[in-house]
Protein backbone atom coordinates (compact mmCIF):
# COMPACT_ATOMS: atom_id res chain seq x y z
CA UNK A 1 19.91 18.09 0.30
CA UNK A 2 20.24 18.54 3.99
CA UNK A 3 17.93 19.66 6.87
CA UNK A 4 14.85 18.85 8.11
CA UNK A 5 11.74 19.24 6.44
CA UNK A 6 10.05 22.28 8.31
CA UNK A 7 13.20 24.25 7.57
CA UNK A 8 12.45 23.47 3.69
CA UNK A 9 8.96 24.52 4.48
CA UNK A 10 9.89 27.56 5.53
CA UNK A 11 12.08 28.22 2.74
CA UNK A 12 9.38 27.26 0.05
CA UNK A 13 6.84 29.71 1.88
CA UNK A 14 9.86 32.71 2.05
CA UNK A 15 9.75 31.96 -1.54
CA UNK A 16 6.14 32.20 -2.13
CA UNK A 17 5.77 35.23 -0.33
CA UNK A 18 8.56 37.05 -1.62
CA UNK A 19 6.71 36.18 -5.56
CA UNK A 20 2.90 37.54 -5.20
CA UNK A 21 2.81 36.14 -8.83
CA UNK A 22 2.95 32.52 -6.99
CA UNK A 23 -1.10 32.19 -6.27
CA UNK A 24 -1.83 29.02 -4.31
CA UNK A 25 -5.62 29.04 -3.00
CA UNK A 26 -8.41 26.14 -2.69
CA UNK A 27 -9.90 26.53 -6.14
CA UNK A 28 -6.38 27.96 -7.94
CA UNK A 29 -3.18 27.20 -8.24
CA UNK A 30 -0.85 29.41 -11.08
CA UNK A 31 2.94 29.03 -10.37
CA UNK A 32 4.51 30.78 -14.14
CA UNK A 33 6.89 29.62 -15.81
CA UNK A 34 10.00 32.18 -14.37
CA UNK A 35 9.23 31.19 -10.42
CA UNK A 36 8.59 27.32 -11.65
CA UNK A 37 11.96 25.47 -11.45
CA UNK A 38 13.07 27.31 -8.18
CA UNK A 39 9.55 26.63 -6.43
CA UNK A 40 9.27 22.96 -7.10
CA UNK A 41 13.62 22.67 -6.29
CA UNK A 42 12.34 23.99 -2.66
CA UNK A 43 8.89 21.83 -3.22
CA UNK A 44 10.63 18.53 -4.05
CA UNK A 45 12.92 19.34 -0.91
CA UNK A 46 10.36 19.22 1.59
CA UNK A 47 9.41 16.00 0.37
CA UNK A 48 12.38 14.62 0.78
CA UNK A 49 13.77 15.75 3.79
CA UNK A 50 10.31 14.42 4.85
CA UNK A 51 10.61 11.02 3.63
CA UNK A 52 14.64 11.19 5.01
CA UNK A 53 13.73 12.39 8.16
CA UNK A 54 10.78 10.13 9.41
CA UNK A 55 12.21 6.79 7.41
CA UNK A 56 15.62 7.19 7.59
CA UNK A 57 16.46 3.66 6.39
CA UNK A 58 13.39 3.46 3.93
CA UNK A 59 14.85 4.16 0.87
CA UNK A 60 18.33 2.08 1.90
CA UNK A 61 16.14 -0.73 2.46
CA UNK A 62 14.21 -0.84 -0.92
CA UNK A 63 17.29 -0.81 -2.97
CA UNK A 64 17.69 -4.19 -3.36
CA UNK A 65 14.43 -4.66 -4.31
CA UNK A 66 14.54 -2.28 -7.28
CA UNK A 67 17.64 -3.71 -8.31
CA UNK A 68 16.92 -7.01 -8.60
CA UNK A 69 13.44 -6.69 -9.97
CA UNK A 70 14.42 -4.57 -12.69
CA UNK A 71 17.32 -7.41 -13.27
CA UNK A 72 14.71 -10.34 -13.37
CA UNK A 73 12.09 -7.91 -15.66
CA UNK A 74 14.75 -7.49 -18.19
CA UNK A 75 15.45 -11.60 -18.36
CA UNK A 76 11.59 -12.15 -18.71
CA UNK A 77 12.03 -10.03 -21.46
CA UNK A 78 14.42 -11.08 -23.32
CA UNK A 79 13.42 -14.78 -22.23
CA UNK A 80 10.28 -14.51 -23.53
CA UNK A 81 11.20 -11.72 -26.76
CA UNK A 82 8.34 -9.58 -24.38
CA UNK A 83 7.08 -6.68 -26.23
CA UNK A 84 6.64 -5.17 -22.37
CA UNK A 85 5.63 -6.38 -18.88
CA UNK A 86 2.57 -4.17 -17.87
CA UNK A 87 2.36 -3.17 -13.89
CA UNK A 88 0.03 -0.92 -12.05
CA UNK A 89 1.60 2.71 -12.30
CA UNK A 90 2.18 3.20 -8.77
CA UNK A 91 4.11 -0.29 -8.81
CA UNK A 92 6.37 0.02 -11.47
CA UNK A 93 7.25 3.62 -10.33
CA UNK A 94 8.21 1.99 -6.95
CA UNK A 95 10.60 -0.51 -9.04
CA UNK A 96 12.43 2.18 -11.05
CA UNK A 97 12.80 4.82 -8.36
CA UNK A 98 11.39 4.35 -5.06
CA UNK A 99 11.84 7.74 -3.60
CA UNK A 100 10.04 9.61 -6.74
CA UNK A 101 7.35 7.33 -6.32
CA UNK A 102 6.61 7.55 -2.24
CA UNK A 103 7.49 11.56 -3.11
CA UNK A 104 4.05 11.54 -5.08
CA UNK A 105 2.16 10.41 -1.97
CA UNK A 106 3.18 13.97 -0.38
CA UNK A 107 2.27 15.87 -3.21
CA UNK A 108 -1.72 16.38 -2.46
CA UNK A 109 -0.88 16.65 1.36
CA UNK A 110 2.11 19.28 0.70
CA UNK A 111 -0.51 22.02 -1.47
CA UNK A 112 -2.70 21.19 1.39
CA UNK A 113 -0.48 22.77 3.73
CA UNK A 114 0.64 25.44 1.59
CA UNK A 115 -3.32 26.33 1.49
CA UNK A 116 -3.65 26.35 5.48
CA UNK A 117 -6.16 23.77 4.85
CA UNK A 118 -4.28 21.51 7.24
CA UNK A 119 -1.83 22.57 10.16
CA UNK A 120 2.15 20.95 9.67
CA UNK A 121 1.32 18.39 12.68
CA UNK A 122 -1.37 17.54 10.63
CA UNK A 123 0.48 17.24 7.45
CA UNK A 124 3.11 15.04 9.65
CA UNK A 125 0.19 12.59 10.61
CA UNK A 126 -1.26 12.44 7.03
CA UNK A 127 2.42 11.98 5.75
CA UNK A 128 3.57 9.23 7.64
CA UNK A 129 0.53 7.44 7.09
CA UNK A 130 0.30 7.55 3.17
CA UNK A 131 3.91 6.87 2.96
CA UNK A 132 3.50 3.75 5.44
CA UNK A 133 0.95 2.49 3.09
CA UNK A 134 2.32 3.13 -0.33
CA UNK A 135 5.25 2.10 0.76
CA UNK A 136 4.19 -2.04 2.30
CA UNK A 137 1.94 -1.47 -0.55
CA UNK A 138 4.14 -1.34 -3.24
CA UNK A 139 6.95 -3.53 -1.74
CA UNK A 140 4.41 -6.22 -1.39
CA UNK A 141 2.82 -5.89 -5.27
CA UNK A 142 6.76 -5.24 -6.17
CA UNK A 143 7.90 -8.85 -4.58
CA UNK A 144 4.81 -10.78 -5.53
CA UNK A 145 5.37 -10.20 -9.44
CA UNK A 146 9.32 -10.59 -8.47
CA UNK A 147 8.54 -14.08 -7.46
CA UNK A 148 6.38 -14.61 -10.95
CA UNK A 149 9.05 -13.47 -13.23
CA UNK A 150 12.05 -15.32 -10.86
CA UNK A 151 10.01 -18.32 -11.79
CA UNK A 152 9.31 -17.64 -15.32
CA UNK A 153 13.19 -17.68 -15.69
CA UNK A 154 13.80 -21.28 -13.42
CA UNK A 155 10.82 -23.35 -15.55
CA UNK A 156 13.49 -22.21 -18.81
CA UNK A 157 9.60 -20.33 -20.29
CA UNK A 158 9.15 -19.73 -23.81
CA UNK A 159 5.78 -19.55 -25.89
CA UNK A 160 3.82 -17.10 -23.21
CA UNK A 161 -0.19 -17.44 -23.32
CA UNK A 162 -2.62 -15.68 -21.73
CA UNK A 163 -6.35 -16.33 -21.40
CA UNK A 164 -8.72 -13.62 -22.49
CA UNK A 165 -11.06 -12.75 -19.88
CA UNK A 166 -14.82 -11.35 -20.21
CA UNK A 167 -15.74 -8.54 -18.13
CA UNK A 168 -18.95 -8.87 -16.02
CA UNK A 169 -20.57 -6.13 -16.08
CA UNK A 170 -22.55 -4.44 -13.25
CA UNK A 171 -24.83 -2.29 -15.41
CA UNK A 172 -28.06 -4.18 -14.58
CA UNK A 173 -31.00 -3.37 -12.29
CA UNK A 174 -31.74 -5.23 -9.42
CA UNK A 175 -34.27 -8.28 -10.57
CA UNK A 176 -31.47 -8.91 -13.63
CA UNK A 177 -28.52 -9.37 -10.89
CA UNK A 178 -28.81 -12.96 -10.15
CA UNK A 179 -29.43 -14.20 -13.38
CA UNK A 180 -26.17 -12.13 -15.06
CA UNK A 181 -24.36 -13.23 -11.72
CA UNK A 182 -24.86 -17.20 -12.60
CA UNK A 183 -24.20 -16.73 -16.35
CA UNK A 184 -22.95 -19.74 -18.13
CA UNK A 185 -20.46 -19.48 -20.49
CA UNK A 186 -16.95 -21.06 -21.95
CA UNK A 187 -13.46 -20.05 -21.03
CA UNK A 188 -11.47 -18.56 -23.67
CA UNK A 189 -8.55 -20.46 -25.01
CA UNK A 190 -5.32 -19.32 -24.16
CA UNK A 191 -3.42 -17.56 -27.06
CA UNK A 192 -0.14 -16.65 -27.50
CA UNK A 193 0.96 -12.91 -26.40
CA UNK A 194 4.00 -10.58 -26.38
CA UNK A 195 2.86 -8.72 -23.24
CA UNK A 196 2.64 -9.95 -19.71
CA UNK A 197 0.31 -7.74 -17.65
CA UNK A 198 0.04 -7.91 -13.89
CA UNK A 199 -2.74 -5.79 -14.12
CA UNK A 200 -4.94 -7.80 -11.68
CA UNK A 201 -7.62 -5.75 -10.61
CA UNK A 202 -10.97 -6.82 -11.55
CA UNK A 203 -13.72 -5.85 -9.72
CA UNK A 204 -16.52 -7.86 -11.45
CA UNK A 205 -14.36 -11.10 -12.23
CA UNK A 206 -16.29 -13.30 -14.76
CA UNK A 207 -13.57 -15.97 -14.52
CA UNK A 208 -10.39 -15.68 -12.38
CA UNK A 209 -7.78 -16.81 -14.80
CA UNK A 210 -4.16 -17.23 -14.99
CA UNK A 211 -1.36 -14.24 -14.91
CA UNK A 212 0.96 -16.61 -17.14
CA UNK A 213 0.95 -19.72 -18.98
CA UNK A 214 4.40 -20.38 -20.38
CA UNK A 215 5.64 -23.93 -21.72
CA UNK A 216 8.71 -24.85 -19.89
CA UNK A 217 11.36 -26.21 -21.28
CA UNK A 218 12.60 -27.86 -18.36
CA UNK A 219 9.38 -29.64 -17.52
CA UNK A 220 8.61 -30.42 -21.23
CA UNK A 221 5.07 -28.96 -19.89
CA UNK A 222 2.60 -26.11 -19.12
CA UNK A 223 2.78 -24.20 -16.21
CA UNK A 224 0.68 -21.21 -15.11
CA UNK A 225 0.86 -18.84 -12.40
CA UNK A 226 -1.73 -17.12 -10.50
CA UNK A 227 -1.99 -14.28 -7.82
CA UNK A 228 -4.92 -12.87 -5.96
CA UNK A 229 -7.72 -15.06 -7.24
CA UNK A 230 -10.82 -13.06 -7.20
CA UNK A 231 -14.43 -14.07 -6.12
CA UNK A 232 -15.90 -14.17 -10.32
CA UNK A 233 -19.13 -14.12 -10.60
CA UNK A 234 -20.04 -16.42 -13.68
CA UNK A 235 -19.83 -20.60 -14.33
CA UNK A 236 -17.99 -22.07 -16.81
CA UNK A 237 -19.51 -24.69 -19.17
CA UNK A 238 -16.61 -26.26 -19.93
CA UNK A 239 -13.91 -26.39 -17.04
CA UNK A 240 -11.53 -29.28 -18.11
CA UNK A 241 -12.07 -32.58 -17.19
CA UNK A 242 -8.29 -33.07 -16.54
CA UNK A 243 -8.55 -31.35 -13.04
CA UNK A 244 -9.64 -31.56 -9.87
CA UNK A 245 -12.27 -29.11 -8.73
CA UNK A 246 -12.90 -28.12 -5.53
CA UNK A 247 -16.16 -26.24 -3.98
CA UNK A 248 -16.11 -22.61 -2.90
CA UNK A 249 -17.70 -22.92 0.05
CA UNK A 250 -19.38 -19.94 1.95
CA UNK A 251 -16.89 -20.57 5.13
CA UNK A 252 -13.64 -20.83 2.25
CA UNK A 253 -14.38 -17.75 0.44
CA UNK A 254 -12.43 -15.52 2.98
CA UNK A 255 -9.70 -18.10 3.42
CA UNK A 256 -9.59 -18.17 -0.69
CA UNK A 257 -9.59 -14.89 -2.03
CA UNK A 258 -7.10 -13.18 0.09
CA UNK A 259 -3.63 -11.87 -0.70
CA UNK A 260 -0.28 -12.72 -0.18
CA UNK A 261 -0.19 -16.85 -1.89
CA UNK A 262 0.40 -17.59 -5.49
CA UNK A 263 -1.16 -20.49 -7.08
CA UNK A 264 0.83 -23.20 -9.38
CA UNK A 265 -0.41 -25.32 -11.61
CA UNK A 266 1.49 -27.80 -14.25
CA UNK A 267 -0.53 -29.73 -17.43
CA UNK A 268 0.32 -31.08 -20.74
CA UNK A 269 -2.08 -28.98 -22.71
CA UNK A 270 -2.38 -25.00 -21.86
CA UNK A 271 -6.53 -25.55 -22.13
CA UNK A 272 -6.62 -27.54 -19.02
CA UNK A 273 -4.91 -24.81 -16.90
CA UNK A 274 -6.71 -21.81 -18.95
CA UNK A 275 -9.41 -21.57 -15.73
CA UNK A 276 -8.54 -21.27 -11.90
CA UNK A 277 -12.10 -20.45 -10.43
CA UNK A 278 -15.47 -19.29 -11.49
CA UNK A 279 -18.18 -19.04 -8.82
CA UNK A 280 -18.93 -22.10 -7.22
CA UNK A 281 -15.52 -24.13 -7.75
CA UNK A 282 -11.64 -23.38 -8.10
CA UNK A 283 -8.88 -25.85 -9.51
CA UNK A 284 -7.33 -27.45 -7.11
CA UNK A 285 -3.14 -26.23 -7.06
CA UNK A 286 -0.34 -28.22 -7.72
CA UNK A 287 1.52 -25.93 -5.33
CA UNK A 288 0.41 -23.02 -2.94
CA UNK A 289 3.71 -20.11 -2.82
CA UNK A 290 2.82 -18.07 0.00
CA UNK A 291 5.12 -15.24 -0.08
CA UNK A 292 5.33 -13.35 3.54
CA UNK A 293 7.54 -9.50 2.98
CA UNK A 294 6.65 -7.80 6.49
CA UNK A 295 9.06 -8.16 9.14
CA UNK A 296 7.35 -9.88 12.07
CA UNK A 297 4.98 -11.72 10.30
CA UNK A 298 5.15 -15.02 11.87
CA UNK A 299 2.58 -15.66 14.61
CA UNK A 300 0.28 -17.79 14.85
CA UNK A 301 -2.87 -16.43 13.40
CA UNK A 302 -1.04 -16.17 10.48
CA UNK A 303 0.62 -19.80 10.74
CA UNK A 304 -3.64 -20.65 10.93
CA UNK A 305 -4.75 -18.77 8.19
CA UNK A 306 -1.31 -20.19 5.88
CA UNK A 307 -2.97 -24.24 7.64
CA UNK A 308 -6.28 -23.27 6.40
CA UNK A 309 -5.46 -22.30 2.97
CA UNK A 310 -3.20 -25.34 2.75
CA UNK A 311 -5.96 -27.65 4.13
CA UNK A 312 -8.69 -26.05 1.61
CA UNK A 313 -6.61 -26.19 -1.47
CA UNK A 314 -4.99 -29.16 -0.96
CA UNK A 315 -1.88 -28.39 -3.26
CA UNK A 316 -0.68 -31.57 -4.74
CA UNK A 317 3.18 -30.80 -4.33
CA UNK A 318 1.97 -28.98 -1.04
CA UNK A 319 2.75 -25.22 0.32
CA UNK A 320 6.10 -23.06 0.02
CA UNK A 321 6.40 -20.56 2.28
CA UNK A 322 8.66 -17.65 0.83
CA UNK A 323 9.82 -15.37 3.43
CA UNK A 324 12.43 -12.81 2.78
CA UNK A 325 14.15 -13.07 6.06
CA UNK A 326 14.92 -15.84 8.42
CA UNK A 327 11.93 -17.09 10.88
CA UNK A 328 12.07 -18.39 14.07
CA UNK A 329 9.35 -20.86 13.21
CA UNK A 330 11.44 -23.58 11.18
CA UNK A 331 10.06 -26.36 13.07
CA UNK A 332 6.90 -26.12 10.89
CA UNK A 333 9.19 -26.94 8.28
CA UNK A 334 7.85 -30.02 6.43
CA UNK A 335 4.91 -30.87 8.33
CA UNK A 336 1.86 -31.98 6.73
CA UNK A 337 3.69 -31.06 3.40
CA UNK A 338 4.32 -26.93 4.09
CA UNK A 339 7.79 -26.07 3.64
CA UNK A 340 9.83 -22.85 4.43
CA UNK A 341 12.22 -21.36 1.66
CA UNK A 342 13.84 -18.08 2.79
CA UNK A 343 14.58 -16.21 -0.27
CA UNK A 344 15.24 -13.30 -0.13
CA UNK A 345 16.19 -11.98 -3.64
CA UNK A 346 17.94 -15.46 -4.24
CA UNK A 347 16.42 -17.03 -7.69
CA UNK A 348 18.00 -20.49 -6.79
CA UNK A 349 16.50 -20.52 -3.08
CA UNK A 350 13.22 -20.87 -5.49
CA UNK A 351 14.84 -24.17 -6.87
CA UNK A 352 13.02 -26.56 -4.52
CA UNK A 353 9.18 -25.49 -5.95
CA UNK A 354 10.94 -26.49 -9.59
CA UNK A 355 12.27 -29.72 -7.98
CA UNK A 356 9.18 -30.70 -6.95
CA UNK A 357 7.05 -30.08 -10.80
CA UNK A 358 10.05 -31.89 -12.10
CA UNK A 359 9.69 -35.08 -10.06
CA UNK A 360 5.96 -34.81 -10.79
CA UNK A 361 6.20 -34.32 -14.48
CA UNK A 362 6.25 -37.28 -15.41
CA UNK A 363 2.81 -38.29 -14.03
CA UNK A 364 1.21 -35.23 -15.73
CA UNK A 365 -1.03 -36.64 -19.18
């Protein structure tokens, strides 16, 4: 398809016009069955003309992303003898085909304009704004669980677990909040699965727990992975002794439970890594991965903010930081146990994190 995306407009409203049976109005919408495949041709063509024309290198850019997450899914899979790996629907439509899935974003804003609710600059505004968003969006969900399941594959996984997680409900009146907020209660033992989900959002967290736990063959241990650790809201009874526990202080809890860092962890039994935080403390890490996919992302505020995490965690085997293009900032390199990996969509550039669990291995009980 060629031409820009006003000249597909104009086409798709020619079209409209010219069939009266077409009805597109605020509180109706009836497009039959014999106008159907021509008006959504011309419909899908404004999208993307629209997408072509105000991110030319968009789509280009993603393709390696698709390519070689759908690559690494498929090894988890057959790794692991997965039934499935579960993603958020707007994710795993980015992974399969980019363009259909920043297309959808247009789709509300597109019948919009076709009802003269909006005016086109309008619609130009609105467009380039959802499609910024779904798009860092999605590449940044897309990589994160890329990293998990490049992983999965180095630590030579078999026997997947996950932990079964209680929801906390918020059903309660006022004068029952604080005492369903503090609830005690015992973590669920891990148990073996044939899905992984990266279905992570939780908005009343009893427990934050772990994505993954997997027993590696090449560490002869347990390892589990977590992303965005959420704020839970209840205390476990019986958080295992074989860790160290840290406080969540007031001051940490924006530092903590942010995005963009995956947590580590390495045991000999799956029980003592079934538990990452309920609400007062959080496991301490093995290792901190924090995975930077914006370009321009290294300043200094966010050099702080990677310090801060580093210094509140205290990671045994320290912080990775996983960029996918080179940095100018390589002199932090090594200091006070943070190290820079640029990745990319390089599996082995990942090597050094599984260097590091395999020199400690040995001092795991």
């Amino acid at each position: 398809m060629s031409g820009t995306w006003r000249e597909w407009f104009a086409e798709l409203t020619n079209y409209t016009t010219k069939h009266p049976e077409i009805v597109i109005e605020e509180t109706k919408i009836t497009i039959p069955q014999s106008v159907r495949y021509e008006f959504y041709r011309l419909f899908n063509g404004v999208r993307i003309a629209f997408i072509s024309e105000k991110f030319p290198d968009l789509i280009k850019a993603t393709k390696p992303l698709s390519k070689n997450f759908l690559k690494t899914q498929q090894d988890a899979i057959q790794l692991l003898a997965l039934d499935r790996i579960v993603l958020p629907e707007m994710v795993e439509r980015f992974t399969r085909d980019p363009l259909d899935s920043l297309m959808g974003m247009l789709w509300s804003p597109l019948f919009n304009l076709l009802k003269n609710k909006v005016e086109p600059a309008t619609f130009e505004t609105e467009g380039v704004r959802v499609i910024k968003e779904a798009y860092h969006f999605c590449y940044y969900k897309s990589y994160e669980s890329w990293l998990e399941l490049a992983l999965l594959k180095l630590f030579k996984s078999k026997e997947l677990q996950r932990v079964p997680i209680p929801t906390a409900s918020d059903s309660f009146n006022h004068s029952q909040s604080e005492a369903i907020h503090l609830k005690l209660s015992p973590v669920y033992a891990p148990i073996e699965s044939t899905e992984l989900s990266f279905m992570r959002s939780q908005p009343h967290t009893s427990f934050t727990v772990p994505d993954f736990i997997i027993y590696s063959e090449k560490l002869g241990k347990y390892v589990s992975a977590r992303a965005e650790a959420h704020e839970a809201r209840w205390i476990a009874i019986d958080a295992s002794e074989n860790r160290d526990w840290l406080p969540i202080l007031n001051e940490h809890i924006k530092a903590i439970f942010t995005p963009g860092y995956i947590l580590l962890y390495i045991a000999s039994a799956p029980e003592d890594i079934a538990l990452v935080n309920d609400v007062n403390k959080i496991c301490r890490p093995d290792t901190i991965i924090e995975f930077r996919v914006q370009e321009g992302w290294y300043n200094e505020e966010e050099l702080r903010n990677i310090r801060l995490r580093h210094d509140i965690l205290e990671p045994v085997m320290g912080t990775y930081i996983v960029t996918r293009q080179p940095v100018p900032l390589l002199e932090l390199d090594g200091q006070n146990n943070i190290h820079i990996l640029e990745v990319g969509f390089n599996q082995l550039e990942l090597k050094p994190i599984v260097d590091a669990f395999i020199n400690s291995s040995d001092n795991i009980h």
